[in-house]
Protein backbone atom coordinates (compact mmCIF):
# COMPACT_ATOMS: atom_id res chain seq x y z
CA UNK A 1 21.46 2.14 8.69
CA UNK A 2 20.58 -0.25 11.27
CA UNK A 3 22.13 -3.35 12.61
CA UNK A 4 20.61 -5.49 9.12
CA UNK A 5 23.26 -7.70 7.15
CA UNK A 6 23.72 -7.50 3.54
CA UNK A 7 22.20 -10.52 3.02
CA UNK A 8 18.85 -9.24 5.18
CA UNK A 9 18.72 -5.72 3.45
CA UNK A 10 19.49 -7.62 -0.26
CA UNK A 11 16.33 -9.79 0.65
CA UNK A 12 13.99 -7.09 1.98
CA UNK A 13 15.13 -4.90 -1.03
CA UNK A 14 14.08 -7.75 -3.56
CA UNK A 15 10.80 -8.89 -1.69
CA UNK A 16 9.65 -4.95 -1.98
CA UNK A 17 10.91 -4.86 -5.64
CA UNK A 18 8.38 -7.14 -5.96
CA UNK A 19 5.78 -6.21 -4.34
CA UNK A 20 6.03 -3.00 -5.95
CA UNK A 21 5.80 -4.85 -9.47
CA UNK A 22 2.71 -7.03 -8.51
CA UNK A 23 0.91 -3.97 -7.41
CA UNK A 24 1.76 -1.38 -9.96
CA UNK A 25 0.34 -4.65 -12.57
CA UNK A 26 -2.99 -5.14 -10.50
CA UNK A 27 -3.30 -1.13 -11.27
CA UNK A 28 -2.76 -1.13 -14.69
CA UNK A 29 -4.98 -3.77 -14.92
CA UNK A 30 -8.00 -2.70 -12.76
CA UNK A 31 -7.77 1.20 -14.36
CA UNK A 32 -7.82 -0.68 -17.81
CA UNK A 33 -10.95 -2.51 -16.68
CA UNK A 34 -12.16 0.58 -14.78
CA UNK A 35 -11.77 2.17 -18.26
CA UNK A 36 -13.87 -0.54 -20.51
CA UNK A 37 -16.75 -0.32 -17.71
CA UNK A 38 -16.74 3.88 -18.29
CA UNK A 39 -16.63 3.14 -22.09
CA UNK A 40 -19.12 0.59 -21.84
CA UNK A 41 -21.56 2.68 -19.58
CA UNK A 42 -21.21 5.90 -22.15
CA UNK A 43 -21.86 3.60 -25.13
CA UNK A 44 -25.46 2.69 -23.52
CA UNK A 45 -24.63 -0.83 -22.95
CA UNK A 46 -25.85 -0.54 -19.11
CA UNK A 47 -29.33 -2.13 -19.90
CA UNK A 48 -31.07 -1.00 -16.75
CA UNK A 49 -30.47 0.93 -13.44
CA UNK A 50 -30.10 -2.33 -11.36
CA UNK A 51 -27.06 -2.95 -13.72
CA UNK A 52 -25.27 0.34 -13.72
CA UNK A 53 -25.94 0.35 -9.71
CA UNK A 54 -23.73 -2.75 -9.83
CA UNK A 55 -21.17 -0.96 -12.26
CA UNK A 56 -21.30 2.11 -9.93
CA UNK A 57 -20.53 -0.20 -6.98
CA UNK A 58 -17.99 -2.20 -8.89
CA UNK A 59 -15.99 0.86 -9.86
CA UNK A 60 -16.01 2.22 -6.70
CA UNK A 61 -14.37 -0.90 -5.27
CA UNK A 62 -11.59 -1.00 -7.89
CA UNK A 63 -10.86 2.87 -6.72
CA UNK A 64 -10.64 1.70 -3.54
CA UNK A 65 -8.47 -1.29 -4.11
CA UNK A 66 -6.12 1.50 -6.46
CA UNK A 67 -5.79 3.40 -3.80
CA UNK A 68 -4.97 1.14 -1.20
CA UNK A 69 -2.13 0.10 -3.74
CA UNK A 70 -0.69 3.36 -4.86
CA UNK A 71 -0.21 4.40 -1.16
CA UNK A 72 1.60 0.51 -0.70
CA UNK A 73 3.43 1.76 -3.81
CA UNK A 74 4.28 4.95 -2.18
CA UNK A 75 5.50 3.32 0.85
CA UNK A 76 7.84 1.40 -0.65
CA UNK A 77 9.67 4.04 -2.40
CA UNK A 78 9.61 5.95 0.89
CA UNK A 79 11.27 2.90 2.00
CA UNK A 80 13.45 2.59 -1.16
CA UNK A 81 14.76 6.30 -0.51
CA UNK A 82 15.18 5.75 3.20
CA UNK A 83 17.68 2.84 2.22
CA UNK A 84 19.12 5.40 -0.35
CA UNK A 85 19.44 7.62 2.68
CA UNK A 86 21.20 5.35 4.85
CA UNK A 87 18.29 5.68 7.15
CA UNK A 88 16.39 2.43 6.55
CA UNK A 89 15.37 0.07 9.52
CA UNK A 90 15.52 3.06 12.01
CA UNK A 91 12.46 4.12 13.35
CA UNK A 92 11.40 7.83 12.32
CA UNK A 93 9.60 8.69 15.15
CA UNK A 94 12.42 7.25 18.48
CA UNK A 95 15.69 6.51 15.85
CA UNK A 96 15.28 3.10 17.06
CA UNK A 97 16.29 0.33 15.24
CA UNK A 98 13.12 -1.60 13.66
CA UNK A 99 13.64 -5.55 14.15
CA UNK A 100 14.32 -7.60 11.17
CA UNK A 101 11.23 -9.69 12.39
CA UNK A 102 8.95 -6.70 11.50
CA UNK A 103 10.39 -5.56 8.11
CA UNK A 104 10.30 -9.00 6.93
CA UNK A 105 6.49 -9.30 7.55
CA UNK A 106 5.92 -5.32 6.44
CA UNK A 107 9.53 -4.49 4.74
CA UNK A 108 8.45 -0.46 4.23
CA UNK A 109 7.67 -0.23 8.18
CA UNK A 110 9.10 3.03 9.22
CA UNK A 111 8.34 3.10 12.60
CA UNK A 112 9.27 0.41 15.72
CA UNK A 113 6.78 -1.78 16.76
CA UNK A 114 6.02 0.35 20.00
CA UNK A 115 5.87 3.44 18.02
CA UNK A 116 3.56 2.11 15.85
CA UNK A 117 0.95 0.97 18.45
CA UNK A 118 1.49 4.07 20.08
CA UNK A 119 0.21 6.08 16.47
CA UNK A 120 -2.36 3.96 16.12
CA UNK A 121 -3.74 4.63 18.99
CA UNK A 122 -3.54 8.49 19.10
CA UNK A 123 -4.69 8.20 15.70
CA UNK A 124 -7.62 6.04 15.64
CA UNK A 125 -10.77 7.36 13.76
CA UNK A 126 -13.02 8.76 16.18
CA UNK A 127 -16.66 8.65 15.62
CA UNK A 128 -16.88 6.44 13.12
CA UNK A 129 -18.08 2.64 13.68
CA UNK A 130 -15.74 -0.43 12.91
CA UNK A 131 -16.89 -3.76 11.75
């Protein structure tokens, strides 16, 4: 584990407990509401195709806010098993420790600052425009 004191790894460990609990809640509750907007649609309540463009579009936000979330979620138990592991804080890609700086801001970083600018930039999308 790297160079992080109990009292840094006991706060990281409770800021991504959570964050994990705020975002598996903001599922729940947009796949309830993703739900009543299905049920609604089947049961004829869209009155016109104006409106159930606007549900279409609405429901395909909420999957994309879901999905964004599960793979947060998923990225904190990758953290949460890396701590298990005795490996968290250390960078997976150089073994270099990750500051305490950086995990504060993103505490289920798994790679170094340099590494990371160095993936993102061998892994940028090609081809396709940015806003």
């Amino acid at each position: 584990m790297n160079g992080l004191t109990k009292k840094e790894l006991d706060h990281l460990i409770r800021i991504m407990a959570e964050r994990k609990s705020r975002l598996l809640q903001e599922i729940r509750e947009v796949l309830i509401r993703t739900g009543d907007e299905r049920y609604a649609r089947l049961a004829g309540e869209v009155a016109d195709t104006g409106d159930e463009s606007v549900a279409d579009l609405l429901s395909d936000v909420s999957h994309a806010e879901v999905a964004r979330d599960v793979n947060e979620v998923r990225d904190i138990v990758a953290a949460e098993g890396r701590i298990a592991a005795g490996q968290y804080g250390l960078c997976i890609n150089c073994g270099a420790e990750i500051e305490y700086q950086r995990l504060a801001a993103y505490p289920s970083a798994k790679r170094c600052l340099q590494c990371q600018q160095n993936r993102e930039k061998t892994h940028a999308s090609a081809g396709r425009p940015s806003l």
